[in-house]
Protein backbone atom coordinates (compact mmCIF):
# COMPACT_ATOMS: atom_id res chain seq x y z
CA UNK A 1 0.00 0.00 0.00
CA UNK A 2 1.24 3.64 -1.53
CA UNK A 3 0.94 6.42 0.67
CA UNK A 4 -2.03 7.73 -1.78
CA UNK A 5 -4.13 4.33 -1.22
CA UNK A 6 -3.88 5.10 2.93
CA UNK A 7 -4.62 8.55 2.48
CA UNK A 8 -8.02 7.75 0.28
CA UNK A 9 -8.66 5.11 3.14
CA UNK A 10 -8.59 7.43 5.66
CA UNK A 11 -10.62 9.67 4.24
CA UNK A 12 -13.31 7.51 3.64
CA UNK A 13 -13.38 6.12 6.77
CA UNK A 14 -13.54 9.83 7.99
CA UNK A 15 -15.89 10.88 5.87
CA UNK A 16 -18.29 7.64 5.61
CA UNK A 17 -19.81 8.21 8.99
CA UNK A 18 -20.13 12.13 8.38
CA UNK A 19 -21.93 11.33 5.35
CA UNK A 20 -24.67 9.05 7.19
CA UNK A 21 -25.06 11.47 9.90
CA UNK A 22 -25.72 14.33 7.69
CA UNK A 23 -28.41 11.90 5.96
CA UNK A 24 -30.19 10.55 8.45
CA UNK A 25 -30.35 14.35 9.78
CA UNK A 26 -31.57 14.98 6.22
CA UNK A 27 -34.31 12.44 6.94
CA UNK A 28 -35.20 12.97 10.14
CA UNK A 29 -35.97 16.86 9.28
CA UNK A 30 -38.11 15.74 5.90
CA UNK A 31 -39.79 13.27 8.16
CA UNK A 32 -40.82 15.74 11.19
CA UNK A 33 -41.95 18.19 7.83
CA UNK A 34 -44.18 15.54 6.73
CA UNK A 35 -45.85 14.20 9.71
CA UNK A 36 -49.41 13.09 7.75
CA UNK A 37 -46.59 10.71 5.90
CA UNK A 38 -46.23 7.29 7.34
CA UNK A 39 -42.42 6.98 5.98
């Protein structure tokens, strides 16, 4: 492994659980917009 393969590695596995946070914040604000909506 290069140093260019860690460094993408690390970044995903820094940015991977950003990513679903901001989504499921995402979802959670659509779904409290929506509350006649049963999803």
């Amino acid at each position: 492994m290069n140093a260019y393969e860690i460094t993408v590695i690390t970044l995903a596995i820094l940015v991977t659980p950003v990513m679903f946070w901001m989504l499921g914040k995402e979802f959670r604000k659509h779904k409290s917009n929506t509350p006649s909506s049963n999803f």
